[in-house]
N, C-alpha and C. Protein backbone atom coordinates (compact mmCIF):
# COMPACT_ATOMS: atom_id res chain seq x y z
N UNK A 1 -17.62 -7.56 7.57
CA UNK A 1 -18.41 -7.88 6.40
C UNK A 1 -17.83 -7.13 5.19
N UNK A 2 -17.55 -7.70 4.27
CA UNK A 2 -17.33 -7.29 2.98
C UNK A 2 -17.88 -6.68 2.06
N UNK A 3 -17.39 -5.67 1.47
CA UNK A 3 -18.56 -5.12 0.39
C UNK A 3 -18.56 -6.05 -1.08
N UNK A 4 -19.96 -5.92 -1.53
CA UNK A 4 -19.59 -6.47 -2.85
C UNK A 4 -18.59 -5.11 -3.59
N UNK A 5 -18.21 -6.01 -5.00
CA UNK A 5 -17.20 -4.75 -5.80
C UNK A 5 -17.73 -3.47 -6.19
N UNK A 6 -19.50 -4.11 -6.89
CA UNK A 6 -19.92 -2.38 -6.89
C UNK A 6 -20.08 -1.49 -6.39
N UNK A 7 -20.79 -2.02 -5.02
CA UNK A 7 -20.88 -1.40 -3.49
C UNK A 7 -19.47 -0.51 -3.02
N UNK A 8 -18.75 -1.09 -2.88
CA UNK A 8 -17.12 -0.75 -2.70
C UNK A 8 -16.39 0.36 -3.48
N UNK A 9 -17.30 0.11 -4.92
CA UNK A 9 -16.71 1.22 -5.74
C UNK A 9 -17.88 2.22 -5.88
N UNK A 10 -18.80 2.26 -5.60
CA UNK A 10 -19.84 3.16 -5.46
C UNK A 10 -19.43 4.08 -3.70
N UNK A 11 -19.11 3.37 -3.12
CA UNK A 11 -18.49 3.90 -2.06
C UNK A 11 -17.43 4.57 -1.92
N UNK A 12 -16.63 4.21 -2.93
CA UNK A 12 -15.87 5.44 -3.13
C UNK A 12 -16.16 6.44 -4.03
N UNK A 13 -16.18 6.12 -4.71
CA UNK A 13 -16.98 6.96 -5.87
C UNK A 13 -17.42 8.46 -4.92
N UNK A 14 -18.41 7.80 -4.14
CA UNK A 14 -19.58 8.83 -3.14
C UNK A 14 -18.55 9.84 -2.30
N UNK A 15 -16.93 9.17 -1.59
CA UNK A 15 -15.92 9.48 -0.82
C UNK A 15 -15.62 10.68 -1.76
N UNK A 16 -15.43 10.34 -2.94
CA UNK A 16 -14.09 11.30 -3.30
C UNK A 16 -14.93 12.37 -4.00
N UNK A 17 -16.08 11.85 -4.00
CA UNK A 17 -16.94 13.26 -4.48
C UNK A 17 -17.36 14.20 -3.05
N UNK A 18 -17.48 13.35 -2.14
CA UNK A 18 -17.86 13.99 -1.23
C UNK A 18 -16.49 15.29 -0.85
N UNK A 19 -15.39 14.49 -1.11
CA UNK A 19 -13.55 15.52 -1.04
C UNK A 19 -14.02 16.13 -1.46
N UNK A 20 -13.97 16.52 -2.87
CA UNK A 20 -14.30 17.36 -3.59
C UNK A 20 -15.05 18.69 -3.39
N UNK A 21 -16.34 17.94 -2.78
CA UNK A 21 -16.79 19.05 -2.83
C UNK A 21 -16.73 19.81 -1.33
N UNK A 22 -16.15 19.01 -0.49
CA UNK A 22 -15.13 19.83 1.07
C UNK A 22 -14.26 20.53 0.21
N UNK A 23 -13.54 20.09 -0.67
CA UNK A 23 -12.37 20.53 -1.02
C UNK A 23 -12.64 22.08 -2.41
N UNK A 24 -13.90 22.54 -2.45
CA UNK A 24 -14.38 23.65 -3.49
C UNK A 24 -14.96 23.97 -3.09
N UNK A 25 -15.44 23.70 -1.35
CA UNK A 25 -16.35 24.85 -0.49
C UNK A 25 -17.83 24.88 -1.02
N UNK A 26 -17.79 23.58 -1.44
CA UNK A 26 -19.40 23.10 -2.18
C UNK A 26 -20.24 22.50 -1.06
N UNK A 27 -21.60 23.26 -0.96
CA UNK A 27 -22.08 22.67 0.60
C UNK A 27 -22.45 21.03 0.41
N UNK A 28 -22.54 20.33 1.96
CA UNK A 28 -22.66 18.53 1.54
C UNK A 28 -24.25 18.35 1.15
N UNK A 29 -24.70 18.57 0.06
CA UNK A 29 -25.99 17.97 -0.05
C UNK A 29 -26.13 16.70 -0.68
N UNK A 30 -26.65 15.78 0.04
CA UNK A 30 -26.13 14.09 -0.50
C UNK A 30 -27.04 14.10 -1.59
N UNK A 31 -28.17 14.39 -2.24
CA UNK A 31 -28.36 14.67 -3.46
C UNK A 31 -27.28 15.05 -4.41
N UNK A 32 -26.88 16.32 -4.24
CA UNK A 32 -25.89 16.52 -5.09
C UNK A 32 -24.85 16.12 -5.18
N UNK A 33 -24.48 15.39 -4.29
CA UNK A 33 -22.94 14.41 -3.91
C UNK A 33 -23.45 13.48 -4.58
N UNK A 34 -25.01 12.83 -4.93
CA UNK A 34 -25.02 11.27 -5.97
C UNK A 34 -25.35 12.01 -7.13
N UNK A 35 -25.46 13.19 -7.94
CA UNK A 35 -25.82 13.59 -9.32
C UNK A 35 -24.21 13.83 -9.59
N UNK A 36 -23.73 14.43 -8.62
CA UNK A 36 -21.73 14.87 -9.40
C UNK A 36 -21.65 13.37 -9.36
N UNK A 37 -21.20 12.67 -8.64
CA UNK A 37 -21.02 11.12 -8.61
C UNK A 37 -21.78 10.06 -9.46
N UNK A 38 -22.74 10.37 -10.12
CA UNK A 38 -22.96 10.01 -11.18
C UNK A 38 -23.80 8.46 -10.66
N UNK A 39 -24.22 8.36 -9.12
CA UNK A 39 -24.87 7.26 -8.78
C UNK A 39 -26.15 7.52 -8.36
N UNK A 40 -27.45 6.61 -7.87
CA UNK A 40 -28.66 6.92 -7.44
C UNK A 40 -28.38 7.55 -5.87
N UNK A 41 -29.45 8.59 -5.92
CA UNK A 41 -29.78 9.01 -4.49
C UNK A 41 -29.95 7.82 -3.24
N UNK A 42 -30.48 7.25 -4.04
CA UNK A 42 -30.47 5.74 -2.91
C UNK A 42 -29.43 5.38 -2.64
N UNK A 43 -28.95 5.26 -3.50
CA UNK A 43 -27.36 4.36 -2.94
C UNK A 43 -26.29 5.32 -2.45
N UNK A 44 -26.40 6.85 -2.22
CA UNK A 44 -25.70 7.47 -1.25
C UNK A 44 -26.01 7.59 0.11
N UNK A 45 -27.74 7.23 0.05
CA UNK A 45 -28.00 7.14 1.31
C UNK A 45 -27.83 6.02 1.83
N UNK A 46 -28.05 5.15 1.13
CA UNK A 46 -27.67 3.59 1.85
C UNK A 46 -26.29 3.46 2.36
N UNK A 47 -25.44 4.34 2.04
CA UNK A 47 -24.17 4.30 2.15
C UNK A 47 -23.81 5.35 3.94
N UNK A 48 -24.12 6.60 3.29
CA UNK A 48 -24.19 7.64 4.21
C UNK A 48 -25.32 8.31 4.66
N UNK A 49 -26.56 8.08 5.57
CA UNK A 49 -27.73 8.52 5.62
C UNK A 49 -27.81 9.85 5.80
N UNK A 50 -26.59 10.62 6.09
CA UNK A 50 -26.83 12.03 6.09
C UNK A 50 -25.34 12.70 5.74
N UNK A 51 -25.37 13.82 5.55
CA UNK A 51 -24.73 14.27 5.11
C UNK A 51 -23.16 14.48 6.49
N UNK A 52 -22.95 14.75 7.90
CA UNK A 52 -22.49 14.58 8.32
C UNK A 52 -21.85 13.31 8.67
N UNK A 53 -22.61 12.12 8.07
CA UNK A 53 -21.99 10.72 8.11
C UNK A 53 -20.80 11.02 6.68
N UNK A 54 -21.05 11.45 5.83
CA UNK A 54 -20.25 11.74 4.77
C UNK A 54 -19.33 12.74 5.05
N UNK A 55 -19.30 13.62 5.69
CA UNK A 55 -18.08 14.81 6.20
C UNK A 55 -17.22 14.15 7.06
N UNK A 56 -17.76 13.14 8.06
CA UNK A 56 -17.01 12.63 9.03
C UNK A 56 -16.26 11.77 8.16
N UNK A 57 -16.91 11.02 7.39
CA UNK A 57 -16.35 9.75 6.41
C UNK A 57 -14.59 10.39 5.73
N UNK A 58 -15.42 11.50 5.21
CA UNK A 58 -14.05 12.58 4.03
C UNK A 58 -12.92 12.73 5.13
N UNK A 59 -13.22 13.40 6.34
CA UNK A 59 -12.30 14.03 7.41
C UNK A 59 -11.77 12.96 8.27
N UNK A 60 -11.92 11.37 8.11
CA UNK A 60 -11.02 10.12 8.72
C UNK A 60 -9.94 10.39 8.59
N UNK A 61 -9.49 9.68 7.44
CA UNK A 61 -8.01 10.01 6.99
C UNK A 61 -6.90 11.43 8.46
N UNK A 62 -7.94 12.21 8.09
CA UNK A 62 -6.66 13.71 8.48
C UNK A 62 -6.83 13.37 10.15
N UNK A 63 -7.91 13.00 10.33
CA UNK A 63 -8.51 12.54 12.15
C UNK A 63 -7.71 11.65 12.69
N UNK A 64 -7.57 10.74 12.02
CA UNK A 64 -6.42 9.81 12.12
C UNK A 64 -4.65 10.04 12.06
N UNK A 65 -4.44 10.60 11.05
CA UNK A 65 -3.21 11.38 10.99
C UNK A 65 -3.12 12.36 12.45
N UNK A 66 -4.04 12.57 12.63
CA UNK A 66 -3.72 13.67 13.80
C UNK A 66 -3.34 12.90 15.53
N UNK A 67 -4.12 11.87 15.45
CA UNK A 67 -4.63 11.24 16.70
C UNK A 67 -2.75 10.66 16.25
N UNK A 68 -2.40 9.53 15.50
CA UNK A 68 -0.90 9.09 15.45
C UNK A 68 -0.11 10.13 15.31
N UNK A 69 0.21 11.43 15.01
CA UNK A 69 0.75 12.52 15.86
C UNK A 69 0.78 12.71 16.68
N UNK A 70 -0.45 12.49 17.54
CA UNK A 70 -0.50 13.50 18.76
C UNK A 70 0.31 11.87 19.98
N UNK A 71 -0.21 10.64 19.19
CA UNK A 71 0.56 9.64 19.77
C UNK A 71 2.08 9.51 20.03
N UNK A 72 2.62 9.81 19.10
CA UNK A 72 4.31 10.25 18.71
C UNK A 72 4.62 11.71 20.01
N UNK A 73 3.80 12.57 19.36
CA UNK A 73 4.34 13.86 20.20
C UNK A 73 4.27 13.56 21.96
N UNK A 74 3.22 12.25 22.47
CA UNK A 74 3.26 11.74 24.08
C UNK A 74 4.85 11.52 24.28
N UNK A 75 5.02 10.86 23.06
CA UNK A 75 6.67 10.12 23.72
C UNK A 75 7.84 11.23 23.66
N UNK A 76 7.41 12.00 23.13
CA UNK A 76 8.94 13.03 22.91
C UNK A 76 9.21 13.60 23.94
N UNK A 77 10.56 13.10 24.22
CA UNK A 77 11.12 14.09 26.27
C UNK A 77 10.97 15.50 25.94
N UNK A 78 10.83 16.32 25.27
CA UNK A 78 11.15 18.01 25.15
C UNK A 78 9.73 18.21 25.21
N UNK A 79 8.87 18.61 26.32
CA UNK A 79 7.49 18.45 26.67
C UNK A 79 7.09 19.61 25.55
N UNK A 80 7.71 20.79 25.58
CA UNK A 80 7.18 22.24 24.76
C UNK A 80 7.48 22.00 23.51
N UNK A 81 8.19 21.12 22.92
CA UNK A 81 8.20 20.50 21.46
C UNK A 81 7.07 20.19 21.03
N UNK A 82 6.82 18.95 22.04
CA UNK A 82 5.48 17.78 21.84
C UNK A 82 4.31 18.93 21.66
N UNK A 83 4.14 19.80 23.11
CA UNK A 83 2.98 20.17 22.58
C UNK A 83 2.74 21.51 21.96
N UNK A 84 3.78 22.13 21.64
CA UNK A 84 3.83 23.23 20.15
C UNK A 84 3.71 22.78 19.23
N UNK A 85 4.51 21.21 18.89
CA UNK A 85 4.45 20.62 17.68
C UNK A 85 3.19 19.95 17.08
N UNK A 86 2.25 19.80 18.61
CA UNK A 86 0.98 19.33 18.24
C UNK A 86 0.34 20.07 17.76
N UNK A 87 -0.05 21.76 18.71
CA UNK A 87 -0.69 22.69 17.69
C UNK A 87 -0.83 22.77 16.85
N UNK A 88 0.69 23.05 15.79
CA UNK A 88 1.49 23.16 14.77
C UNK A 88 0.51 21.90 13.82
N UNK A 89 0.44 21.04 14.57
CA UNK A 89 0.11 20.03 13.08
C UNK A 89 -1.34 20.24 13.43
N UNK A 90 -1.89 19.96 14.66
CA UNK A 90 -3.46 20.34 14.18
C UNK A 90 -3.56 21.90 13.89
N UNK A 91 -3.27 22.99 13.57
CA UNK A 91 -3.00 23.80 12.85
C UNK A 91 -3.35 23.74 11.27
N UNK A 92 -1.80 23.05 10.63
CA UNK A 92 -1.66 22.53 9.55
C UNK A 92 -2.76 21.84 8.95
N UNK A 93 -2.66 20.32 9.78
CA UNK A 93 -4.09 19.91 9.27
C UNK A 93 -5.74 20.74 9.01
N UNK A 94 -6.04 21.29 9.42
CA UNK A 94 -7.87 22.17 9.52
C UNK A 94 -6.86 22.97 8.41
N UNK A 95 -5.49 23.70 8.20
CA UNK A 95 -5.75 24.54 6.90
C UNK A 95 -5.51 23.39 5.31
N UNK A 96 -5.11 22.47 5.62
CA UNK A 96 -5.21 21.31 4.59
C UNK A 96 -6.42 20.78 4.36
N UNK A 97 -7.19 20.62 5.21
CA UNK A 97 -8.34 19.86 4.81
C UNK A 97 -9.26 20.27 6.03
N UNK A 98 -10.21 21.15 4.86
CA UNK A 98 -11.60 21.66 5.24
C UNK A 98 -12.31 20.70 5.96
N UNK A 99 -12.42 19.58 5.71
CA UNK A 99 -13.41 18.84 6.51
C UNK A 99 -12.95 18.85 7.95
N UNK A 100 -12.18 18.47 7.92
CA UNK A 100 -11.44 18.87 9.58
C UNK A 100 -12.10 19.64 10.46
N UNK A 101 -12.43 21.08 10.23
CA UNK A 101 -13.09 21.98 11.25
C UNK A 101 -14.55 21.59 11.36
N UNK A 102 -15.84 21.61 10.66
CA UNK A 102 -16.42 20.92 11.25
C UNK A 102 -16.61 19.43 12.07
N UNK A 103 -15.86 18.61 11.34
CA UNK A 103 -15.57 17.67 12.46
C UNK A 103 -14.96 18.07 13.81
N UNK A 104 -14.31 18.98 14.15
CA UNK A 104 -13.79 18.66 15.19
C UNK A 104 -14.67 19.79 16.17
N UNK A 105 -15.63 21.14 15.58
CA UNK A 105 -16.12 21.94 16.25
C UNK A 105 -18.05 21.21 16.55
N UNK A 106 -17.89 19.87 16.00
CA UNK A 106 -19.36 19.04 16.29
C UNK A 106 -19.27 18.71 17.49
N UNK A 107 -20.74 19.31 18.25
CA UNK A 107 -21.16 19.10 19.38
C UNK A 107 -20.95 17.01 19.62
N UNK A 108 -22.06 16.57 18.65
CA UNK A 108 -21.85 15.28 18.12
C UNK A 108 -21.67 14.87 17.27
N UNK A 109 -21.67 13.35 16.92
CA UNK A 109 -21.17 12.87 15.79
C UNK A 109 -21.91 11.76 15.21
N UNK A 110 -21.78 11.44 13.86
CA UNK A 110 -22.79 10.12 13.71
C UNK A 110 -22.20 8.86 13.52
N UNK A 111 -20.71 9.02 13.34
CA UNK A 111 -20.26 7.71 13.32
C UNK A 111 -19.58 7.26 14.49
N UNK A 112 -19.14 6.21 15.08
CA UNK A 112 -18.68 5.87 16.00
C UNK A 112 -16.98 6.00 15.97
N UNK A 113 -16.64 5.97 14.67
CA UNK A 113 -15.39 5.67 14.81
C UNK A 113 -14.63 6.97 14.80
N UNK A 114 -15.24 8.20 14.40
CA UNK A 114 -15.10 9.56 14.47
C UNK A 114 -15.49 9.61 16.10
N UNK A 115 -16.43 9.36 16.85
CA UNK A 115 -16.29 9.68 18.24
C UNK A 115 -15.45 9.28 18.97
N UNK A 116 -14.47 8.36 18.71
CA UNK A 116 -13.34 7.20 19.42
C UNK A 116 -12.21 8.33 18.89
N UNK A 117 -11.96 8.59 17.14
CA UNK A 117 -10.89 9.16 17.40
C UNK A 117 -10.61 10.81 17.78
N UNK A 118 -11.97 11.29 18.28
CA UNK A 118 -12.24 12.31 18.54
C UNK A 118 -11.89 12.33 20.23
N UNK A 119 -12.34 11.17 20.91
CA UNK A 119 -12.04 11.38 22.22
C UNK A 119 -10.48 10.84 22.54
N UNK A 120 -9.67 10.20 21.50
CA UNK A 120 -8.40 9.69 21.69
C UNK A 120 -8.04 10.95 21.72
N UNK A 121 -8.05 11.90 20.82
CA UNK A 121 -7.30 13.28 20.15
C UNK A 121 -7.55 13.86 21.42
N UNK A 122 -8.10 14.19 22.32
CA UNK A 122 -8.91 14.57 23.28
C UNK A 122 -7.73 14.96 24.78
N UNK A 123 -7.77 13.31 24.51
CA UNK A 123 -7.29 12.92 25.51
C UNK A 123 -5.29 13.09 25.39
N UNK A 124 -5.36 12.64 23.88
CA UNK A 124 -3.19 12.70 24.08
C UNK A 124 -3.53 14.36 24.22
N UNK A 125 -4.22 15.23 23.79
CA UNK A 125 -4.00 16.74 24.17
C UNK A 125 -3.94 16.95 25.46
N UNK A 126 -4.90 16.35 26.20
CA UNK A 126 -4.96 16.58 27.71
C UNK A 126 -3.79 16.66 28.50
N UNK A 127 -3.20 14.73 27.72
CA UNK A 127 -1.80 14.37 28.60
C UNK A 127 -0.75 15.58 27.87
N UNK A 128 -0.55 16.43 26.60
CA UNK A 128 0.45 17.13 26.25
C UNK A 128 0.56 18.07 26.95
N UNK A 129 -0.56 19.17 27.55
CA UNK A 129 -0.64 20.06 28.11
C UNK A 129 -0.42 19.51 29.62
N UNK A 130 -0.94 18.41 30.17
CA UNK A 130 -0.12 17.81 31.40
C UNK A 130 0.88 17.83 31.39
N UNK A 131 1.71 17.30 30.43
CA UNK A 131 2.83 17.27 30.54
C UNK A 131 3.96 18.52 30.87
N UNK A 132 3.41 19.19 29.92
CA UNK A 132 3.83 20.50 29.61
C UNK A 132 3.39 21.52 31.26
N UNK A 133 2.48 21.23 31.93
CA UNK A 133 2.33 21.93 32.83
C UNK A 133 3.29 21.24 33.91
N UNK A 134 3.61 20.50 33.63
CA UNK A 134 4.28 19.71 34.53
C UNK A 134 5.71 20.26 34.68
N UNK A 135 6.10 20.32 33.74
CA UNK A 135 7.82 20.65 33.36
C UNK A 135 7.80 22.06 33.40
N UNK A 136 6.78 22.86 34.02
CA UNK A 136 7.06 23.90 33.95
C UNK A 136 7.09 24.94 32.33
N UNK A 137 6.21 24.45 31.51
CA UNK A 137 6.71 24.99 30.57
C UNK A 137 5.93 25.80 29.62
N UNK A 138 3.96 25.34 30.18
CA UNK A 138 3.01 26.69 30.31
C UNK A 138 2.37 26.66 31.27
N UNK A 139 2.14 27.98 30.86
CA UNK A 139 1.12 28.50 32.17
C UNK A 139 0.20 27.47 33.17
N UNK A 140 0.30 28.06 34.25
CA UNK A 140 -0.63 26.90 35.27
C UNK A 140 -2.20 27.12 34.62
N UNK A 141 -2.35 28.45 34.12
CA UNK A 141 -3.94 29.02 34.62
C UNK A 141 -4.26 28.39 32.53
N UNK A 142 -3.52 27.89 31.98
CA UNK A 142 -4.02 27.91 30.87
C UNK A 142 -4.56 26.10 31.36
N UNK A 143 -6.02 26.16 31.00
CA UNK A 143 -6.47 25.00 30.59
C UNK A 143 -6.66 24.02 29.46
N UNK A 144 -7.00 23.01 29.19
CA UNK A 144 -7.18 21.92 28.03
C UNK A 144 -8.93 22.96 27.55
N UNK A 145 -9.34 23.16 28.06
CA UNK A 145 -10.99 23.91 27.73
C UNK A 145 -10.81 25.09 27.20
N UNK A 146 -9.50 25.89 27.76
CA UNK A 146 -8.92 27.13 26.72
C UNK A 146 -8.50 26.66 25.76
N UNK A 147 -7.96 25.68 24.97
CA UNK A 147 -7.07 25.49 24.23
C UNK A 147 -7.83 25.31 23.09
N UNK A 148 -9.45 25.25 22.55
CA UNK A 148 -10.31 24.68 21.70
C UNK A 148 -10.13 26.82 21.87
N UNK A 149 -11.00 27.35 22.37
CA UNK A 149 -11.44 28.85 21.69
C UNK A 149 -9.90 29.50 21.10
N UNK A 150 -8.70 29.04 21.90
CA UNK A 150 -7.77 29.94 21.71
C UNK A 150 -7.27 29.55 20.15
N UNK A 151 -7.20 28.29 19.69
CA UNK A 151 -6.72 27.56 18.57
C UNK A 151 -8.34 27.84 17.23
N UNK A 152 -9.13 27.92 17.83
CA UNK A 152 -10.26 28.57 17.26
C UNK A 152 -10.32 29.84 16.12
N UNK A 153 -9.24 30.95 17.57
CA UNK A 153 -9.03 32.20 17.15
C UNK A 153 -7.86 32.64 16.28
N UNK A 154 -7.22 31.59 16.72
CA UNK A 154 -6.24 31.51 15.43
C UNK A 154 -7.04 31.16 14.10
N UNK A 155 -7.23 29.96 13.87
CA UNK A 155 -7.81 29.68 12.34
C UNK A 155 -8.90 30.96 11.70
N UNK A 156 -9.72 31.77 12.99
CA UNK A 156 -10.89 32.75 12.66
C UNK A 156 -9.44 33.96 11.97
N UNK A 157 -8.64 34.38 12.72
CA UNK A 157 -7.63 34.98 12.60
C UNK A 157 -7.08 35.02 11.21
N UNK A 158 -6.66 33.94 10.67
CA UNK A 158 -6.17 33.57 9.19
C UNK A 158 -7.34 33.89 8.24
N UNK A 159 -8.44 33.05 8.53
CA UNK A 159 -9.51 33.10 7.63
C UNK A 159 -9.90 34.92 7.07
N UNK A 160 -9.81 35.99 8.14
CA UNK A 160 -10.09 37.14 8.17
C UNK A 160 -8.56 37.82 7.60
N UNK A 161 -7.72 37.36 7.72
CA UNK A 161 -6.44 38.10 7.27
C UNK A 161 -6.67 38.76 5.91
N UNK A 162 -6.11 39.65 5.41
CA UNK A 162 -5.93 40.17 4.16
C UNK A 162 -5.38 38.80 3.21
N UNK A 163 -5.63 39.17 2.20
CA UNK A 163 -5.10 37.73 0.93
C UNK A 163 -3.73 38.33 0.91
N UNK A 164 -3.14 37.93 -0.08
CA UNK A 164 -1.59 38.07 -0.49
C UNK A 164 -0.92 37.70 0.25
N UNK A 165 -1.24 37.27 1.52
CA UNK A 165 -0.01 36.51 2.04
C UNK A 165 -0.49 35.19 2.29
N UNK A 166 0.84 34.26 2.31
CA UNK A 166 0.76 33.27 2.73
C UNK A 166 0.24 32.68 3.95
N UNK A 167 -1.09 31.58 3.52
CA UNK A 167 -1.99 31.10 4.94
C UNK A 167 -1.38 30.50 5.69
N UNK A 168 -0.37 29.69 4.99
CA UNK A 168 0.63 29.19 6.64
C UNK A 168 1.57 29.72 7.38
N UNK A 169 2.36 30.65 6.76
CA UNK A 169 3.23 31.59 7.11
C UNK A 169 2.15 32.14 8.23
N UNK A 170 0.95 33.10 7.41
CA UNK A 170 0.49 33.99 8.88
C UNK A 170 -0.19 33.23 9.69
N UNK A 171 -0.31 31.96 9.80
CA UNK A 171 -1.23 31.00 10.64
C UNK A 171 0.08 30.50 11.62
N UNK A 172 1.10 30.39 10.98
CA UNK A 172 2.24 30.15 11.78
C UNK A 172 2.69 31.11 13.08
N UNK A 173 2.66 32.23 12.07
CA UNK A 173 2.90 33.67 12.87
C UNK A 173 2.31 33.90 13.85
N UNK A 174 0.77 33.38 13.84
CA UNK A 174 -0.18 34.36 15.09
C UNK A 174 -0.24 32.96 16.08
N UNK A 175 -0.12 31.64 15.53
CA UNK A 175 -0.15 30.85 16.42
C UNK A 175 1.43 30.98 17.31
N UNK A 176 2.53 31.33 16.75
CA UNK A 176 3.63 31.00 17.66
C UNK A 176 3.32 32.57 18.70
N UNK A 177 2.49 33.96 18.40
CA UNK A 177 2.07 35.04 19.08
C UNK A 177 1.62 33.98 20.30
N UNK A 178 0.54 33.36 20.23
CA UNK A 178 -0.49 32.62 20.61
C UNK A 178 0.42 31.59 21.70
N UNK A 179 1.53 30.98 21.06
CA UNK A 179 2.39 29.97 22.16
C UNK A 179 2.74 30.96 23.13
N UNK A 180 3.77 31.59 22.82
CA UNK A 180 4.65 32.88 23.59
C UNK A 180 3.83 33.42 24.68
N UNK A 181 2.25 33.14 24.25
CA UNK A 181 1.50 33.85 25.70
C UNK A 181 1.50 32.82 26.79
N UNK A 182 1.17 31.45 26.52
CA UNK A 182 0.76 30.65 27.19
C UNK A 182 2.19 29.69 27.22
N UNK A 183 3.34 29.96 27.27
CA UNK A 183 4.83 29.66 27.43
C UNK A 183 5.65 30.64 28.78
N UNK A 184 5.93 29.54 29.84
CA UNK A 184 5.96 30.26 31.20
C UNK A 184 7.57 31.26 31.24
N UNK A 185 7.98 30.64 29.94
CA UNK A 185 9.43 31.09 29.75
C UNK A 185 9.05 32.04 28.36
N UNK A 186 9.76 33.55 28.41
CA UNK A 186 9.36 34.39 26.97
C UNK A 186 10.53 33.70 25.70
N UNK A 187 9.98 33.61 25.34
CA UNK A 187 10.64 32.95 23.70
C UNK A 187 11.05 33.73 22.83
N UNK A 188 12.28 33.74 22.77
CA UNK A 188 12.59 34.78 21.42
C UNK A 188 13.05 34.40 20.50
């Protein structure tokens, strides 16, 4: 079904205010997402009935980017590439775009299409770390259920760091600490 044009542009409108204010650490109150946006309270709710329908909405885009990564990184023969390189970008991504971490630390979700690409992402992780356990290349005892607190403690890690340095540099740093443990071969 099609939107009409105003609908469509009121819909975005609501999107990129909603960025915004992920993106200035402005909490989602869909009130205040239709007064910055400059549309009726009604018509943000008609759009997004709550405010996590609107976070999930903002955080598609990067959810998506991640899930066709993590698709690419299945096919690559160098198993400890694929799944360092996956870290690495879901890494990257949650420090690019704030919306990201609550989406991905939600018990549930309200849209459907955020739960599909939430359980795809899910799942190519599962098969990376299969893979990777397979070839010998981490640890047996590290699980797919470790891999959410340990990648956790990284981002808590950065967030707490001293300022002046660079967030990807030291997010880089403590996550490749972080590979090297759970890498059956020591890496230098």
């Amino acid at each position: 079904m099609t939107m009409r044009k105003d609908a469509a542009r009121n819909w975005q409108l609501i999107v990129d205010t909603g960025r915004r204010f992920v993106d200035e650490g402005t909490p989602m109150q869909l009130n205040e997402v239709a007064r910055a946006a400059s549309v009726g309270v009604a018509t943000v709710y008609r759009h997004f009935p709550t405010a996590e329908a609107l976070l999930e909405t903002v955080a598609t885009p990067s959810l998506e980017a991640l899930v066709a990564r993590a698709e690419r990184a299945v096919e690559d023969d160098d198993t400890w590439r694929a799944f360092s390189g996956h870290l690495v970008a879901m890494l990257d991504a949650q420090l690019d775009d704030a919306s990201l971490r609550p989406a991905l630390a939600a018990g549930t979700h309200v849209l459907p299409h955020t739960s599909e690409l939430l359980a795809r992402l899910h799942t190519l992780s599962g098969r990376l770390l299969a893979r990777a356990h397979e070839a010998g290349a981490v640890r047996r005892e590290v699980t797919q259920a470790d891999m959410l607190p340990l990648m956790c403690g990284v981002i808590y890690a950065v967030d707490v760091h001293p300022s002046g340095e660079d967030r990807r540099a030291v997010s880089h740093r403590y996550l490749n600490i972080m590979l090297n443990g759970l890498r059956t071969v020591t890496v230098q």
